[in-house]
Protein backbone atom coordinates (compact mmCIF):
# COMPACT_ATOMS: atom_id res chain seq x y z
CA UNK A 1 46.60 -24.58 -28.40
CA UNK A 2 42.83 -23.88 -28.24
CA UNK A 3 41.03 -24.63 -25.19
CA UNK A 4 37.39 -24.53 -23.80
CA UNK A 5 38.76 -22.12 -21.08
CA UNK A 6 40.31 -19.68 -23.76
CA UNK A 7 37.00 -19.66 -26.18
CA UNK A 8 34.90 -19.26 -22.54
CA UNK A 9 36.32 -16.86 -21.28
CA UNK A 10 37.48 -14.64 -24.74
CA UNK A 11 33.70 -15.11 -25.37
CA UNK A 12 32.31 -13.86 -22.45
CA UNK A 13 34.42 -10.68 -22.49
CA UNK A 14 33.23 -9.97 -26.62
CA UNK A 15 29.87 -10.57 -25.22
CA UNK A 16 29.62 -7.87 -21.96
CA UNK A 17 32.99 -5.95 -22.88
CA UNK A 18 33.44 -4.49 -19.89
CA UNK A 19 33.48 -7.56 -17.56
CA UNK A 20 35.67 -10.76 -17.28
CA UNK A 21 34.79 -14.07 -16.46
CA UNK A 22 36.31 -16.12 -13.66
CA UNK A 23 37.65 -19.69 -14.65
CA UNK A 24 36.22 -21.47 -12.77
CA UNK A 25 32.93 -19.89 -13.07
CA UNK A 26 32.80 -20.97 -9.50
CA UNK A 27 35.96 -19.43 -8.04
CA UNK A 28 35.97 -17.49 -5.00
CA UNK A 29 36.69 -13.71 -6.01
CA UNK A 30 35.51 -10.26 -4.06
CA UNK A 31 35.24 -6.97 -4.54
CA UNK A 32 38.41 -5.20 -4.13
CA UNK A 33 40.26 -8.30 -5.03
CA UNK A 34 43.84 -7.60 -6.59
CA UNK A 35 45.69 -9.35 -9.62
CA UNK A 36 47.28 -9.41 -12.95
CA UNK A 37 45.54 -10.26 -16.47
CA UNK A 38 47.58 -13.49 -18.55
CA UNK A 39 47.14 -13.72 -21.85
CA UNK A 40 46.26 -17.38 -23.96
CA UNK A 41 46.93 -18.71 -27.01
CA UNK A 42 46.08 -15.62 -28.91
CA UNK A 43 48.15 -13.23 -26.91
CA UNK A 44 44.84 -11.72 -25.46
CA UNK A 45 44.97 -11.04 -21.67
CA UNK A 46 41.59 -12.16 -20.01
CA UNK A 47 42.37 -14.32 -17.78
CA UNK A 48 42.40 -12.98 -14.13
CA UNK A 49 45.29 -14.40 -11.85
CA UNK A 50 44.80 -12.98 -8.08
CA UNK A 51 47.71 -12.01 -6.10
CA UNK A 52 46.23 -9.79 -3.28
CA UNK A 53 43.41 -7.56 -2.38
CA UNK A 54 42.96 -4.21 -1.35
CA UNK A 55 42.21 -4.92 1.95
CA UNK A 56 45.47 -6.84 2.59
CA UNK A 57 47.38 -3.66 0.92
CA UNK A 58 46.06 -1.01 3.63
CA UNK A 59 43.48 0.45 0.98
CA UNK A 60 40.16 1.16 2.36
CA UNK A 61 36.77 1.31 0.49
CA UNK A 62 33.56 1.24 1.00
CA UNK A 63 30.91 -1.43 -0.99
CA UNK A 64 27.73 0.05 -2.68
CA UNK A 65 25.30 -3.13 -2.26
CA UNK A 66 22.97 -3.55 -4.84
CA UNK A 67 19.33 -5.07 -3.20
CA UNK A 68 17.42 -5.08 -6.64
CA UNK A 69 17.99 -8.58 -8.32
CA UNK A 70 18.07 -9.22 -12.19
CA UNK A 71 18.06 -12.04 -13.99
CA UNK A 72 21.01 -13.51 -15.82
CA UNK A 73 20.73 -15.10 -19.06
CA UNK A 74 24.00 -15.47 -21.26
CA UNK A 75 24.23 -17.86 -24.68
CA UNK A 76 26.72 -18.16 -26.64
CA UNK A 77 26.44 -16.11 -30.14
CA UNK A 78 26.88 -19.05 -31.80
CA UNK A 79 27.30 -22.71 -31.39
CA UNK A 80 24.23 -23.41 -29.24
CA UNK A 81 20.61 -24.80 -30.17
CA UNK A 82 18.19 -24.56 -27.07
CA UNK A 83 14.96 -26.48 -26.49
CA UNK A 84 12.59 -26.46 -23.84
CA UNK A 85 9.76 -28.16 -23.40
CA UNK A 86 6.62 -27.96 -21.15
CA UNK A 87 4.52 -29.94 -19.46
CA UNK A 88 1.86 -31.69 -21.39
CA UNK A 89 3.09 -31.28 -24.67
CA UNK A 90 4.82 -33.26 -27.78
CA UNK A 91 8.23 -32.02 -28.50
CA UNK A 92 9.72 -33.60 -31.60
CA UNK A 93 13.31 -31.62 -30.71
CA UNK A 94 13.33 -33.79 -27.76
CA UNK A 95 11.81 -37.54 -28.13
CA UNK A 96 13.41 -38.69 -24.81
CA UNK A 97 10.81 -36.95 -22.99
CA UNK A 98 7.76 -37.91 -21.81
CA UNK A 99 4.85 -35.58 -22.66
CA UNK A 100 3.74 -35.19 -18.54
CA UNK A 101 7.38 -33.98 -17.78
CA UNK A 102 9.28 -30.62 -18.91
CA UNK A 103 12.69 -30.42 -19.71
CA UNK A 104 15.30 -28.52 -21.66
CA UNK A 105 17.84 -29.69 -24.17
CA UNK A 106 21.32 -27.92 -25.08
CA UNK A 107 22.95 -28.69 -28.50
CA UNK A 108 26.59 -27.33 -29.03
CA UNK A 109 28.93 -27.28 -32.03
CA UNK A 110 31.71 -25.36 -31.02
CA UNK A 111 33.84 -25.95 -28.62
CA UNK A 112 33.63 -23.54 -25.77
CA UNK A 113 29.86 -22.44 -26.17
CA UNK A 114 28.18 -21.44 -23.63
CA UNK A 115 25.10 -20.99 -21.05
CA UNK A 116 24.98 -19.85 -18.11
CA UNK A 117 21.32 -19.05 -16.44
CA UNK A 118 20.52 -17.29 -12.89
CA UNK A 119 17.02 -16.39 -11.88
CA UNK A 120 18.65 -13.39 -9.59
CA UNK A 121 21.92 -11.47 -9.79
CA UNK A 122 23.35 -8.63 -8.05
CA UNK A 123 25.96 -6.49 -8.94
CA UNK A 124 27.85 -4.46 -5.47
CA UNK A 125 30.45 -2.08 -6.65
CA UNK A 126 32.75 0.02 -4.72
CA UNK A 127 31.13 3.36 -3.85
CA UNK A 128 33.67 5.91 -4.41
CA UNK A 129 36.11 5.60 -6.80
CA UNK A 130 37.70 9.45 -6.98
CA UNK A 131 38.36 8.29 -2.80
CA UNK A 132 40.11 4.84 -4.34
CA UNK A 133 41.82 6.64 -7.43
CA UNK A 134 43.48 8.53 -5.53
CA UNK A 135 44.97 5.85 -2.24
CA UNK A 136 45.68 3.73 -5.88
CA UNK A 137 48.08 6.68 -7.57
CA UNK A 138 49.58 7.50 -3.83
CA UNK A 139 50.86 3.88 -3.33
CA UNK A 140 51.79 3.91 -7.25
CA UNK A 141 54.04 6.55 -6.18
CA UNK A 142 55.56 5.34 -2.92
CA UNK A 143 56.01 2.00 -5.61
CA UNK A 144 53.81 -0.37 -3.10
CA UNK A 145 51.39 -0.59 -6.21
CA UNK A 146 52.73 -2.63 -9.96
CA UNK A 147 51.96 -1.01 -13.02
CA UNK A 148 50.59 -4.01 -14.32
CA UNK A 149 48.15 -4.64 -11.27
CA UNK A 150 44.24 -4.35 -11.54
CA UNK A 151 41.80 -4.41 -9.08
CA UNK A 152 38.26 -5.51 -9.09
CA UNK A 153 35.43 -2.39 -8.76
CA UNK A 154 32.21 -4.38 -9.56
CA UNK A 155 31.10 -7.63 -9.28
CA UNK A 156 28.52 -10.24 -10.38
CA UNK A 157 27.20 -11.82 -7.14
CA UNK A 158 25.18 -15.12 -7.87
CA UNK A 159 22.98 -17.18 -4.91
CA UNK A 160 22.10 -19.62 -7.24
CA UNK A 161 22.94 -20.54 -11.17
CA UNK A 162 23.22 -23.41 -13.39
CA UNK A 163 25.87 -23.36 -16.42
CA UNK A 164 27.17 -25.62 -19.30
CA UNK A 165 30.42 -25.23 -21.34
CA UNK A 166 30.79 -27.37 -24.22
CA UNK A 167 34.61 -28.97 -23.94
CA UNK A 168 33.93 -30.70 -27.45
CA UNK A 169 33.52 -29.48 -30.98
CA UNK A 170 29.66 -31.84 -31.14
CA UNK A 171 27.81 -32.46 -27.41
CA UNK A 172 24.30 -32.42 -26.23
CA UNK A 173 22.81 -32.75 -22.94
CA UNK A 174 18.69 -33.24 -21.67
CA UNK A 175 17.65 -32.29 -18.32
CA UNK A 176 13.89 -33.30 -17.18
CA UNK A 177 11.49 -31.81 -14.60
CA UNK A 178 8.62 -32.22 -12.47
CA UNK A 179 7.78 -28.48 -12.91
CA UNK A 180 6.48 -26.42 -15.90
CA UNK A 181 8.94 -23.97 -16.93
CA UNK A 182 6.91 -20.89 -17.26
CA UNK A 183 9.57 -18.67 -17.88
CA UNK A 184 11.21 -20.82 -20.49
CA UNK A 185 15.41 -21.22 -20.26
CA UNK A 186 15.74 -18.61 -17.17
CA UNK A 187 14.01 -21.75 -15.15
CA UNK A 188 17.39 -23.11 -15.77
CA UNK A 189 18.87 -21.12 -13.27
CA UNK A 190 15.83 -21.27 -11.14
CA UNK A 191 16.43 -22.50 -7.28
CA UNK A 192 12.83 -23.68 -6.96
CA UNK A 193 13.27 -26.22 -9.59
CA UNK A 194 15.09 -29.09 -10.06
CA UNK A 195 16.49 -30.28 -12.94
CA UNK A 196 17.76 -34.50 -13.67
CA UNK A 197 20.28 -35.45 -16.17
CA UNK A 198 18.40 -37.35 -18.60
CA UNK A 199 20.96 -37.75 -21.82
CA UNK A 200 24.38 -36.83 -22.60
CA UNK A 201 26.52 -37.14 -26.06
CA UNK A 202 30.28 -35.26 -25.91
CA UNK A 203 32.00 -34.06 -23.38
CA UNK A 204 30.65 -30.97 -21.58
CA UNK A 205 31.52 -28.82 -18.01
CA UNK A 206 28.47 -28.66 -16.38
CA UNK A 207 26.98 -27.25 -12.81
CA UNK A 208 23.68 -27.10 -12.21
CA UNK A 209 22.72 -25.26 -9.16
CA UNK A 210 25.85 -23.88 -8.25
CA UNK A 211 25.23 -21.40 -5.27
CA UNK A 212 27.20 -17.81 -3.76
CA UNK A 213 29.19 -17.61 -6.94
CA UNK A 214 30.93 -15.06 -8.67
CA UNK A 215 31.32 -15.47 -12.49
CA UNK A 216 31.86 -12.03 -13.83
CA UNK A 217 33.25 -8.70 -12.67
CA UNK A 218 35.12 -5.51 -13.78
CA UNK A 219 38.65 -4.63 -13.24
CA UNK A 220 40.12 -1.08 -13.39
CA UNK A 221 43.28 0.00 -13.24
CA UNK A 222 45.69 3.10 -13.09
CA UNK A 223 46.08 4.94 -16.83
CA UNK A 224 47.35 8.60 -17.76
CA UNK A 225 45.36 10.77 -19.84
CA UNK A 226 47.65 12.11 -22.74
CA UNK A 227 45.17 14.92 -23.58
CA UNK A 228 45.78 16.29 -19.80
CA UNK A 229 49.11 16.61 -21.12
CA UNK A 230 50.54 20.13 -22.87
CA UNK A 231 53.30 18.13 -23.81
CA UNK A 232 53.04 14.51 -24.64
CA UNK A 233 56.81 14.73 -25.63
CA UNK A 234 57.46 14.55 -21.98
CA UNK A 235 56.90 10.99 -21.68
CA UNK A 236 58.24 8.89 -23.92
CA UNK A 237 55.49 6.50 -25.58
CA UNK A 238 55.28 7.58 -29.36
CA UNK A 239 57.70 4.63 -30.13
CA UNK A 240 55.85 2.08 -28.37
CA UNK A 241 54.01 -0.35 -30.56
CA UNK A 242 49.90 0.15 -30.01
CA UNK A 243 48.12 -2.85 -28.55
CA UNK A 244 46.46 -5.24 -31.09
CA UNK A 245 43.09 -3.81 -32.60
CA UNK A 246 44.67 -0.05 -31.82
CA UNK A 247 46.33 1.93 -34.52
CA UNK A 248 48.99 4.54 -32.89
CA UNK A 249 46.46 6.93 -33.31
CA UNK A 250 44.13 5.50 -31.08
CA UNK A 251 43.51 7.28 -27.38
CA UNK A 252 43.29 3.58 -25.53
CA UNK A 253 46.55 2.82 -27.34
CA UNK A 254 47.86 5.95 -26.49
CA UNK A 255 47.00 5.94 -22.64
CA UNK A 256 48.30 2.94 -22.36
CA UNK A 257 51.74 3.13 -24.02
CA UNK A 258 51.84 6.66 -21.78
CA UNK A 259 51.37 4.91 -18.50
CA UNK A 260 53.82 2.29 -19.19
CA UNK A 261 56.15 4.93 -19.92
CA UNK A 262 55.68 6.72 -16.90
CA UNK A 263 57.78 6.32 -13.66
CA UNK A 264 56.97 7.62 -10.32
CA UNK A 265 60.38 10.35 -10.36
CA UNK A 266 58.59 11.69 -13.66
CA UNK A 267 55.21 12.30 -11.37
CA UNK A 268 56.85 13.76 -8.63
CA UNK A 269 58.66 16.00 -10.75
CA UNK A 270 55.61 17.13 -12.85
CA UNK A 271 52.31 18.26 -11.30
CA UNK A 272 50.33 18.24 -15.19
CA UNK A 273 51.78 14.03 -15.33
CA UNK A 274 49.83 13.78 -11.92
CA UNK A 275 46.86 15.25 -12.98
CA UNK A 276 46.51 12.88 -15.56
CA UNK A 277 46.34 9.66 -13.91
CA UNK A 278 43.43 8.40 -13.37
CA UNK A 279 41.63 4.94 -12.96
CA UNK A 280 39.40 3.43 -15.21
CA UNK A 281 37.98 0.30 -16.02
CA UNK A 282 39.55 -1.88 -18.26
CA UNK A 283 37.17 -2.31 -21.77
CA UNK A 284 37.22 -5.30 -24.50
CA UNK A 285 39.12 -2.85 -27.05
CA UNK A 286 42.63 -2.70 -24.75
CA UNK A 287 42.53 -6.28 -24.97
């Protein structure tokens, strides 16, 4: 069965591709945090379960900070009408609002549409990932680290952001201000200002001014590279079905099915299998 989670988070990861959403947008998650991907309804895995972090595993790293902020505005492809209005003007879009007051208005029509609005992001990422490829393949070996384990490498870091998810197939919501909105819908996720519920049909998830959040990152984890291989023979993958979207031909498929089919006896025993492990992030096509 459908759910607002599943079309949130399956359409945040067609949107960026390389990053996942957390469900809750507001849960707690941190670089070098640890886990395993579940799948939904569809069989696609995007939903990140923590178990562990590197820290708590003996893995070191160090954190590349980012200091330059950018601004964070995601909409849904579809399903979403947005209005905003300013101050001392007539908008016809949104009657319940007096002409001295600005405001914005959300429409949805699909379930699990989207916005999600920050004035300032920031986006640390661990600084040396050869340094963490390698610890990753030496615990692999030693079998401290699963094969299906991924590990956050970069991360969304939010002070301050509002967001709305539609949880109904037909919703709107109208928030009103004191302030003009100069920069149009990015004042949504503006600290300075501050929004009142005004109106509300459907049924909507909504947090407005949610603070030191963490709504998106990138995971990586540990693949073998079958063109490092002489012999690709010598691992026993060709048989394996390729993940959906991925004919057998394809080099994501084929990486993957490898790795899966790879044991730590088979690395110690073969130098040119080591030297094709490698970590990498984890893109929209593998999923």
């Amino acid at each position: 069965m459908t759910t607002p989670a599943n079309l949130y988070v399956n359409g945040i990861r067609k949107k960026l591709k390389i990053y996942f959403a957390a469900w809750l947008p507001t849960e707690e998650l941190r670089l070098g945090d640890v886990g395993i991907l579940e799948g939904d309804f569809l069989k696609r895995k995007n939903f990140f379960k923590r178990i562990t972090s590197l820290k708590n595993l003996g893995i070191s790293f160090k954190e590349r900070a980012d200091i330059n902020p950018t601004p964070l505005d995601l909409v849904s492809k579809k399903g979403v009408t947005v209005n905003v209005k300013f101050q001392g003007e007539k908008n016809e879009e949104i009657p319940i609002l007096p002409i001295d007051k600005a405001g914005i208005s959300f429409s949805f029509n699909n379930m699990g549409a989207f916005v999600f609005q920050s004035a300032e992001s920031y986006e640390p990422t661990i600084e040396n990932i050869a340094t963490l490829q390698k610890q990753m393949i030496k615990e692999w070996e030693e079998k401290r680290w699963k094969d299906n384990w991924a590990v956050i490498t970069k991360i969304v870091k939010v002070p301050y952001a509002s967001y709305i998810i539609s949880t109904s197939s037909d919703s709107e919501i109208v928030f009103e201000t004191d302030v003009d909105l100069k920069k149009g819908l990015i004042d949504f996720g503006n600290a300075g200002i501050n929004f009142t519920f005004k109106k509300q049909t459907g049924d909507v998830l909504k947090m407005i001014g949610a603070q030191n959040i963490s709504p998106f990152f990138q995971l990586a984890k540990l693949k073998i590279h079958w063109l490092g291989l002489n012999s690709w023979g010598s691992i026993r993958a060709s048989d394996s079905p390729p993940p959906p979207g991925m004919d057998r031909d394809g080099i994501i498929g084929r990486d993957d099915r490898l790795f899966a089919a790879t044991t730590p006896e088979m690395v110690k025993e073969n130098k040119e299998i080591e030297d094709s492990l490698y970590l990498d992030v984890i893109s929209y096509n593998e999923q």
